[in-house]
PDB file of N, CA and C in Angstrom:
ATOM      1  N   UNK A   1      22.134 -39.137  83.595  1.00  0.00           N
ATOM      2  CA  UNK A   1      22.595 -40.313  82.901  1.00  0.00           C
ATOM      3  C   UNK A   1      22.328 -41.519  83.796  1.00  0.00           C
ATOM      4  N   UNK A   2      21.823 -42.780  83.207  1.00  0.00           N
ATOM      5  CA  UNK A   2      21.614 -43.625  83.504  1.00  0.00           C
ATOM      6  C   UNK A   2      22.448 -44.382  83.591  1.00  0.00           C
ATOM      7  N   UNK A   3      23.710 -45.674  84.500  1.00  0.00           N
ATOM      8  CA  UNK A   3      23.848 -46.884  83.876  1.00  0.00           C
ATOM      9  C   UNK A   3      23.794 -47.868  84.282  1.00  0.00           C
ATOM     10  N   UNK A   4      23.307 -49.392  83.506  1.00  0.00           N
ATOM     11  CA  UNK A   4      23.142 -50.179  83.922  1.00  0.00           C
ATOM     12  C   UNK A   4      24.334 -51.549  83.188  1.00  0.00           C
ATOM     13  N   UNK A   5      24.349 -52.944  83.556  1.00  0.00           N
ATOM     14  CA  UNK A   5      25.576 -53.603  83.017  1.00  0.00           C
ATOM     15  C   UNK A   5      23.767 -54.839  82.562  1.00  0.00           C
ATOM     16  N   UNK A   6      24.253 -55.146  81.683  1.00  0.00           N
ATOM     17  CA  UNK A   6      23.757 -56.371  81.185  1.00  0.00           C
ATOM     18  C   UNK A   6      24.215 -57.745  80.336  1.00  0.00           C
ATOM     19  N   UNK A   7      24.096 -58.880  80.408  1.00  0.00           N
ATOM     20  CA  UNK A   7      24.444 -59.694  79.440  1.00  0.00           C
ATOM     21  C   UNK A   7      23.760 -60.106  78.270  1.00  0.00           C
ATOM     22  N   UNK A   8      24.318 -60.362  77.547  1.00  0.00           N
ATOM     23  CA  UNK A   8      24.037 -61.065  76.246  1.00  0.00           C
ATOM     24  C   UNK A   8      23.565 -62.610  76.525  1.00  0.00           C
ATOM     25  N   UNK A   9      22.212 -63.411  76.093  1.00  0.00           N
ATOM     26  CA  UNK A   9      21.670 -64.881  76.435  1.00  0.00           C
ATOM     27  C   UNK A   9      21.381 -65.026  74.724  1.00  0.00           C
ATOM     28  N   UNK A  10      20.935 -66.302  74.646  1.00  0.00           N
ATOM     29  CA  UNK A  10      20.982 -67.007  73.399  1.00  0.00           C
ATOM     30  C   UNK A  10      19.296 -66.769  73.098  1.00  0.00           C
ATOM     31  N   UNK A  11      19.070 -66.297  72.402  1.00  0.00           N
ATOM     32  CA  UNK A  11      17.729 -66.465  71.843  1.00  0.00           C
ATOM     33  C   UNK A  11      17.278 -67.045  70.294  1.00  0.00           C
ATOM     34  N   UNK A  12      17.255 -68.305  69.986  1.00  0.00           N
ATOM     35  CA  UNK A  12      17.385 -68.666  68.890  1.00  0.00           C
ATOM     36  C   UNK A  12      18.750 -69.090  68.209  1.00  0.00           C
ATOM     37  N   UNK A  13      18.675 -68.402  67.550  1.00  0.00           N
ATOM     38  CA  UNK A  13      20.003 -68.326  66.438  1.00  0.00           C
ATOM     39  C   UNK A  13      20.580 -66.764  66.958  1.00  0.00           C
ATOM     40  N   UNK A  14      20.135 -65.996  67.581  1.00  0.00           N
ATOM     41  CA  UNK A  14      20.601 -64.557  67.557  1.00  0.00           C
ATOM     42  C   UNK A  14      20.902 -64.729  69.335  1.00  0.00           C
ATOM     43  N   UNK A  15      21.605 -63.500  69.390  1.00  0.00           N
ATOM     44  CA  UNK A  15      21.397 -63.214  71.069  1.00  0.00           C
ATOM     45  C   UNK A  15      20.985 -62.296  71.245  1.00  0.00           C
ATOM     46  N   UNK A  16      20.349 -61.969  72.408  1.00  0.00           N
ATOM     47  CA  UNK A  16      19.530 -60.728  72.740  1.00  0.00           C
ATOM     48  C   UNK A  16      20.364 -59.808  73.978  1.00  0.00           C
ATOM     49  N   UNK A  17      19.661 -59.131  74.044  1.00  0.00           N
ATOM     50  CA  UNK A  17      20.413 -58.660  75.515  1.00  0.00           C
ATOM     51  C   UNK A  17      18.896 -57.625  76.354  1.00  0.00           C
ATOM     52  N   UNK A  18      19.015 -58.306  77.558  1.00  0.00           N
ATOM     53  CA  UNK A  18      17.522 -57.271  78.636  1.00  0.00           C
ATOM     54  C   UNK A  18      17.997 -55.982  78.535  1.00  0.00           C
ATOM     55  N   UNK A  19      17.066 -55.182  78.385  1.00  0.00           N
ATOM     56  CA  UNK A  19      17.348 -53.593  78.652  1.00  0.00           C
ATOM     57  C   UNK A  19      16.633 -53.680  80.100  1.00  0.00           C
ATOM     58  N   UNK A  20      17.308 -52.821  81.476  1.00  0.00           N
ATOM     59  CA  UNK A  20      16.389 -52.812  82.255  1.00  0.00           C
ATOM     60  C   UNK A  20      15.835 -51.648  82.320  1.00  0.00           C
ATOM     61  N   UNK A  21      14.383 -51.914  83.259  1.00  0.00           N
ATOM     62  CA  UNK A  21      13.016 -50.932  83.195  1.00  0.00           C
ATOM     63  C   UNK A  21      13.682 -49.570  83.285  1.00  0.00           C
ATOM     64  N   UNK A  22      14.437 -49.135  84.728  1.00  0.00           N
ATOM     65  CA  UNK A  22      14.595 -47.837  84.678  1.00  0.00           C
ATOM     66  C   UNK A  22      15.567 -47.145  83.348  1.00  0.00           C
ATOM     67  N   UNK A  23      16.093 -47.676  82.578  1.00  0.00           N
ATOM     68  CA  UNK A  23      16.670 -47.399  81.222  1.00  0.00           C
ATOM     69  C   UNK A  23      15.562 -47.287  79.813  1.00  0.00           C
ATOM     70  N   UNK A  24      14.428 -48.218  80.171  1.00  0.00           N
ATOM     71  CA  UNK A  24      13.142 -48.351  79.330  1.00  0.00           C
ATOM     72  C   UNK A  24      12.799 -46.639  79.604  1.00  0.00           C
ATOM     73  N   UNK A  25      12.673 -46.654  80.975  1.00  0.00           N
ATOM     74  CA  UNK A  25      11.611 -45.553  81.256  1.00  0.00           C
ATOM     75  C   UNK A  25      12.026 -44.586  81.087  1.00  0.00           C
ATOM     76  N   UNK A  26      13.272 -44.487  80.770  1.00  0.00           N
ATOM     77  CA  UNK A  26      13.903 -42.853  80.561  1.00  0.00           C
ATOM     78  C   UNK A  26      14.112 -42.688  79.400  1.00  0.00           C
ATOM     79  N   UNK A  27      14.466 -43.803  78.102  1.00  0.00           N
ATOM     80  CA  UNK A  27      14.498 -43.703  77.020  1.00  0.00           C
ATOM     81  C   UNK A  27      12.800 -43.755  76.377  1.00  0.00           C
ATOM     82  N   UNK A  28      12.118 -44.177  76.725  1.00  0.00           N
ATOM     83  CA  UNK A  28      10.573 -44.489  76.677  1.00  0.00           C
ATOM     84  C   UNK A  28      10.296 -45.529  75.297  1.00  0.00           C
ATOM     85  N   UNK A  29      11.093 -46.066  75.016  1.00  0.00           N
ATOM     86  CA  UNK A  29      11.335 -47.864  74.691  1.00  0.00           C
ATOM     87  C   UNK A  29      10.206 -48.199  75.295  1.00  0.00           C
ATOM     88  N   UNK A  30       9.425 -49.296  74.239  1.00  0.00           N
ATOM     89  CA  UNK A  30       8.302 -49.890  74.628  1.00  0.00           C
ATOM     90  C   UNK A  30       8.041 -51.327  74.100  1.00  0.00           C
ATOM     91  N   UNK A  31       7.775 -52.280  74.024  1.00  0.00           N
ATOM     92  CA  UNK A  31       7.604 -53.351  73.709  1.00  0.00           C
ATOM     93  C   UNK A  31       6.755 -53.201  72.088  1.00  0.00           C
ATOM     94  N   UNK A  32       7.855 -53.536  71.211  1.00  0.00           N
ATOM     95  CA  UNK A  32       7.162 -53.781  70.121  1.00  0.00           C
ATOM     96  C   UNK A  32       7.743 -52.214  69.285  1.00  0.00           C
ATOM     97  N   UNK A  33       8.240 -51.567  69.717  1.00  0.00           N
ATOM     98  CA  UNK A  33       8.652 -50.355  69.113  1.00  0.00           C
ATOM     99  C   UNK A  33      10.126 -50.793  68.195  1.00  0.00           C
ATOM    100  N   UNK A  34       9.576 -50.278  67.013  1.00  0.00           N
ATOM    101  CA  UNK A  34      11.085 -50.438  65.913  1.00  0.00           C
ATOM    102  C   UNK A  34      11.955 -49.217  66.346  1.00  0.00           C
ATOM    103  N   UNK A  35      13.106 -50.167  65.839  1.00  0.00           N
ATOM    104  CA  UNK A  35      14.300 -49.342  66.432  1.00  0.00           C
ATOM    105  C   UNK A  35      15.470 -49.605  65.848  1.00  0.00           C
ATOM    106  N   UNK A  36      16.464 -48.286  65.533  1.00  0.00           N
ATOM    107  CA  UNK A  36      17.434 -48.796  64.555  1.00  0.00           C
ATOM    108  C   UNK A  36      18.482 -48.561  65.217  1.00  0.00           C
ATOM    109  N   UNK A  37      19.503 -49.659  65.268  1.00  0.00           N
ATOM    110  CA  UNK A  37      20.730 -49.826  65.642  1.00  0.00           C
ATOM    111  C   UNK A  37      21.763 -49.725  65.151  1.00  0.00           C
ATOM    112  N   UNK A  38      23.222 -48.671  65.559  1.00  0.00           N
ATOM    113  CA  UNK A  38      24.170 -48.955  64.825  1.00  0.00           C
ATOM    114  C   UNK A  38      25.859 -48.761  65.323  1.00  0.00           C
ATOM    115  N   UNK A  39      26.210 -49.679  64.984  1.00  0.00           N
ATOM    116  CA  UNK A  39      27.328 -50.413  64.966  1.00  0.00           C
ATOM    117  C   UNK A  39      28.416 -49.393  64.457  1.00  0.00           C
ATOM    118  N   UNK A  40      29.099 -48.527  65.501  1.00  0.00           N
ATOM    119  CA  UNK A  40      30.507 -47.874  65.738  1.00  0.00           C
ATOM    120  C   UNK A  40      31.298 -48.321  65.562  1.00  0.00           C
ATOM    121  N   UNK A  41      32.609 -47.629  64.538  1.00  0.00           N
ATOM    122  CA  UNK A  41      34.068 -48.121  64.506  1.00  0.00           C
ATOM    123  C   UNK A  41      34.232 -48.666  65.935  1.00  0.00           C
ATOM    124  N   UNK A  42      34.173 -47.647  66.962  1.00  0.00           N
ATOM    125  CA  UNK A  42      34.876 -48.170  68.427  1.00  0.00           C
ATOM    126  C   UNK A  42      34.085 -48.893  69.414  1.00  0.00           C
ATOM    127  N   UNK A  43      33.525 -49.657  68.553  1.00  0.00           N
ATOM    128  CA  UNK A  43      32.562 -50.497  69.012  1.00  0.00           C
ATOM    129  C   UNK A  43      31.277 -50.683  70.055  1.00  0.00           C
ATOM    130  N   UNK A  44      31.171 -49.606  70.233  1.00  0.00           N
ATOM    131  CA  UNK A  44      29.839 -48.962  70.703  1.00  0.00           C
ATOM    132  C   UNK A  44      28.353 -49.388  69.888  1.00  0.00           C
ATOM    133  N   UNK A  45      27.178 -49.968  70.600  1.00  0.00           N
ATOM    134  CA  UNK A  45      26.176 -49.630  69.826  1.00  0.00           C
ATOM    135  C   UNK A  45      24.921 -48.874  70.150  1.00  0.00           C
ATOM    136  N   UNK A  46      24.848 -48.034  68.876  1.00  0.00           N
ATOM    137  CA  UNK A  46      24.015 -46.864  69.684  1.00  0.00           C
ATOM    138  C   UNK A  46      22.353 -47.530  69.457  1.00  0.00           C
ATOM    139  N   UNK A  47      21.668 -47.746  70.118  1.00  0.00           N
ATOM    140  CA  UNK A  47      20.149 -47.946  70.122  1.00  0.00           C
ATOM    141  C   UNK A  47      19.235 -46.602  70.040  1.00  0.00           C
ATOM    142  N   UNK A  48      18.236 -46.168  69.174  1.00  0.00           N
ATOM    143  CA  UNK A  48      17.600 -45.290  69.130  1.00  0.00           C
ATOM    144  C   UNK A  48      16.232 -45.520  68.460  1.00  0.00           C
ATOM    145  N   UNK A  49      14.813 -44.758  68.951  1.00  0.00           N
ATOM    146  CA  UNK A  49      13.740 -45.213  68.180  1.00  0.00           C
ATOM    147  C   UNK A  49      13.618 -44.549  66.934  1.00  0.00           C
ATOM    148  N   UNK A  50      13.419 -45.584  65.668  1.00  0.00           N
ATOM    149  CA  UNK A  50      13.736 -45.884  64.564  1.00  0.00           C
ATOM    150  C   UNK A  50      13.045 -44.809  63.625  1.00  0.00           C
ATOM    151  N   UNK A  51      12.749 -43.879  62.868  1.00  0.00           N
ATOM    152  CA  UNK A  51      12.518 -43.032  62.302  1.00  0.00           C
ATOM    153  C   UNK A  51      11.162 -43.618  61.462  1.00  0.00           C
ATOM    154  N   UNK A  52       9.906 -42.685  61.200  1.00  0.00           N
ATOM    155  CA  UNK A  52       8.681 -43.783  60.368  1.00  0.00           C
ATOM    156  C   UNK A  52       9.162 -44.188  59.641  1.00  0.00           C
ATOM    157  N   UNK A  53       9.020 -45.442  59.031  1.00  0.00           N
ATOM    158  CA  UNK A  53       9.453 -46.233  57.307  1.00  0.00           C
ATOM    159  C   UNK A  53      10.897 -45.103  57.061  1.00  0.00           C
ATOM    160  N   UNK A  54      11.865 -45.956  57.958  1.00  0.00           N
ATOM    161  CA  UNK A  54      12.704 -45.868  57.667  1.00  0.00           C
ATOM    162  C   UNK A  54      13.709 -46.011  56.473  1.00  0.00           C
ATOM    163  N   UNK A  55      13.024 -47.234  56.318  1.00  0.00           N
ATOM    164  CA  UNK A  55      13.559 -47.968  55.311  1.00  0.00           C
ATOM    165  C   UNK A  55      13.147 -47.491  53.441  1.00  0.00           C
ATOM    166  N   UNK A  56      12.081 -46.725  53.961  1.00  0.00           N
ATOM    167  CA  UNK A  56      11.458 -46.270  52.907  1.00  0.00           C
ATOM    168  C   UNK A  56      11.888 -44.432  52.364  1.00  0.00           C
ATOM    169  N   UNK A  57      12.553 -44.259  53.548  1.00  0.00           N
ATOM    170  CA  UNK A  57      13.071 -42.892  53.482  1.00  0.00           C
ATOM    171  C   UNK A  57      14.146 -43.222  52.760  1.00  0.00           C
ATOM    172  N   UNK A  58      15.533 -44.366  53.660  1.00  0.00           N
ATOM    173  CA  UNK A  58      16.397 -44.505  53.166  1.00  0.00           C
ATOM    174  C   UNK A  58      16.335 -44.877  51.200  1.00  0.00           C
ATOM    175  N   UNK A  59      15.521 -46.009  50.684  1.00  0.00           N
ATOM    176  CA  UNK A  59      15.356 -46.116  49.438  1.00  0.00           C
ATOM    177  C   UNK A  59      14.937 -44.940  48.582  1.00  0.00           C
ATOM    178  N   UNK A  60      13.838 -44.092  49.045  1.00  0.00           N
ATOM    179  CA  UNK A  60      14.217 -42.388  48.532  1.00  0.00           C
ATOM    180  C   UNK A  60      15.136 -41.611  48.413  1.00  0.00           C
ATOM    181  N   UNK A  61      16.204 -41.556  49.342  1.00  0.00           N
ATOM    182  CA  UNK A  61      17.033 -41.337  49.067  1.00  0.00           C
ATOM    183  C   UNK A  61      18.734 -41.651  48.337  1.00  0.00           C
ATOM    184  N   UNK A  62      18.346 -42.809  48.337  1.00  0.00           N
ATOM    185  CA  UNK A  62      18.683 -43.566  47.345  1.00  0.00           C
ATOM    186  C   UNK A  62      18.612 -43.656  45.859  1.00  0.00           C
ATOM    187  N   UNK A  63      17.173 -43.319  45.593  1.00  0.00           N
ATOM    188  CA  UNK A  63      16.662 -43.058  44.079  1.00  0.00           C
ATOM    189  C   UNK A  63      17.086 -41.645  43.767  1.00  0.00           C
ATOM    190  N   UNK A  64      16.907 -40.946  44.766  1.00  0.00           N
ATOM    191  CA  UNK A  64      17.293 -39.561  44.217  1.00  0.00           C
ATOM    192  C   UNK A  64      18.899 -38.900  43.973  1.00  0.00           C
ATOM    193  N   UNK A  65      19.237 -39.670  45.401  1.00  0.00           N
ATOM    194  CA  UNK A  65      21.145 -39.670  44.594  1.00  0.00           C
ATOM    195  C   UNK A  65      21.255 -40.363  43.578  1.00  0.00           C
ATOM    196  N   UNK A  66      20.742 -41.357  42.764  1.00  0.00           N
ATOM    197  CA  UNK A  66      20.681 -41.809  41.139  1.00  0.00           C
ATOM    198  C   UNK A  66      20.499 -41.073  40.711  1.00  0.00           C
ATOM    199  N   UNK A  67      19.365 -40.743  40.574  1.00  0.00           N
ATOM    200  CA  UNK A  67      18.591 -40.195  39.045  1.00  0.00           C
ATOM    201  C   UNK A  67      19.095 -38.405  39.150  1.00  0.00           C
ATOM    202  N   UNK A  68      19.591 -37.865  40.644  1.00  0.00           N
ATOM    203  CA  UNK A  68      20.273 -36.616  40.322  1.00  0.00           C
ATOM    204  C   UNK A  68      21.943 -36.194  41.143  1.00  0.00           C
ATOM    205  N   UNK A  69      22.445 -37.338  40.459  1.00  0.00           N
ATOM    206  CA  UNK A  69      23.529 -37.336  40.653  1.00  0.00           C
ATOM    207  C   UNK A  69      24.220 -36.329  40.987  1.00  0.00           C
ATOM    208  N   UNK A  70      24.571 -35.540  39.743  1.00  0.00           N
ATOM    209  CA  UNK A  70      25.346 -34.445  39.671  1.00  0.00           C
ATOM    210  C   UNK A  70      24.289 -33.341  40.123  1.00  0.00           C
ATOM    211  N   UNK A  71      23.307 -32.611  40.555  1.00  0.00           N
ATOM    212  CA  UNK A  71      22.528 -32.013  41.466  1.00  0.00           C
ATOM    213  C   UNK A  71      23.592 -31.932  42.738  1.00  0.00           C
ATOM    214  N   UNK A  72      23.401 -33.185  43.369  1.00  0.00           N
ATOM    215  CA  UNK A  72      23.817 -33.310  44.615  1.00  0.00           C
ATOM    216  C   UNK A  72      25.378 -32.828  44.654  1.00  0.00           C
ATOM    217  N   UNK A  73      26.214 -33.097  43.174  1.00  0.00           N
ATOM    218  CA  UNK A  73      27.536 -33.163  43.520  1.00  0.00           C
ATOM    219  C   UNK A  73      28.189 -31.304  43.196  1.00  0.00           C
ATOM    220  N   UNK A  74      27.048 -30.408  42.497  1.00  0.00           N
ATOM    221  CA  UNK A  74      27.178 -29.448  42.078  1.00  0.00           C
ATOM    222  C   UNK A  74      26.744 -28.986  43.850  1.00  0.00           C
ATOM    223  N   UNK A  75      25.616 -29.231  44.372  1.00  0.00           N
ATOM    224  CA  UNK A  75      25.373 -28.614  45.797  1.00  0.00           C
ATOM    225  C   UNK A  75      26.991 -28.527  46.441  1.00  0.00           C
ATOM    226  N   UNK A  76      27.520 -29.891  46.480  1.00  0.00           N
ATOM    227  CA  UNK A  76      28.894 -30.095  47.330  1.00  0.00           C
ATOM    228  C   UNK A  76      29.985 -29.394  47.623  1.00  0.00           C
ATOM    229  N   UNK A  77      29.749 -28.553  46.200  1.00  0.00           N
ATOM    230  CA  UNK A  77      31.077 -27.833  45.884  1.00  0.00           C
ATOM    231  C   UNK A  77      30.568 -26.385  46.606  1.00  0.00           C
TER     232      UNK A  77
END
């Protein structure tokens, strides 16, 4: 396990925060790599590299809990 302390600086309208290198290099984070972030009840945020067309998985699955609703809710039981 790695740890390092960093701050939060103003970048724009958003703030950013530096990841440093030896945390890059062990997670293998790269400049320009998508990545999805998320935001814990206990306020933790977990950073991880982002799954292909994520976003495109998520909306599939999306359409398919529609259109087979009860499928999914008959699996449940």
């Amino acid at each position: 396990m790695i740890k390092a302390s960093a701050k939060l600086s103003t970048r724009g309208n958003s703030l950013a925060v530096t990841i440093p290198k030896d945390l890059l290099e062990a997670t293998g984070f790269r400049q320009g790599d998508d990545l999805s972030l998320l935001a814990r009840d206990d306020g933790v945020i977990e950073i991880s590299h982002a799954a292909p067309d994520e976003a495109a998985l998520d909306a599939a699955f999306e359409w398919s809990l529609g259109r087979y609703s009860q499928a999914y809710a008959d699996m449940a039981k």
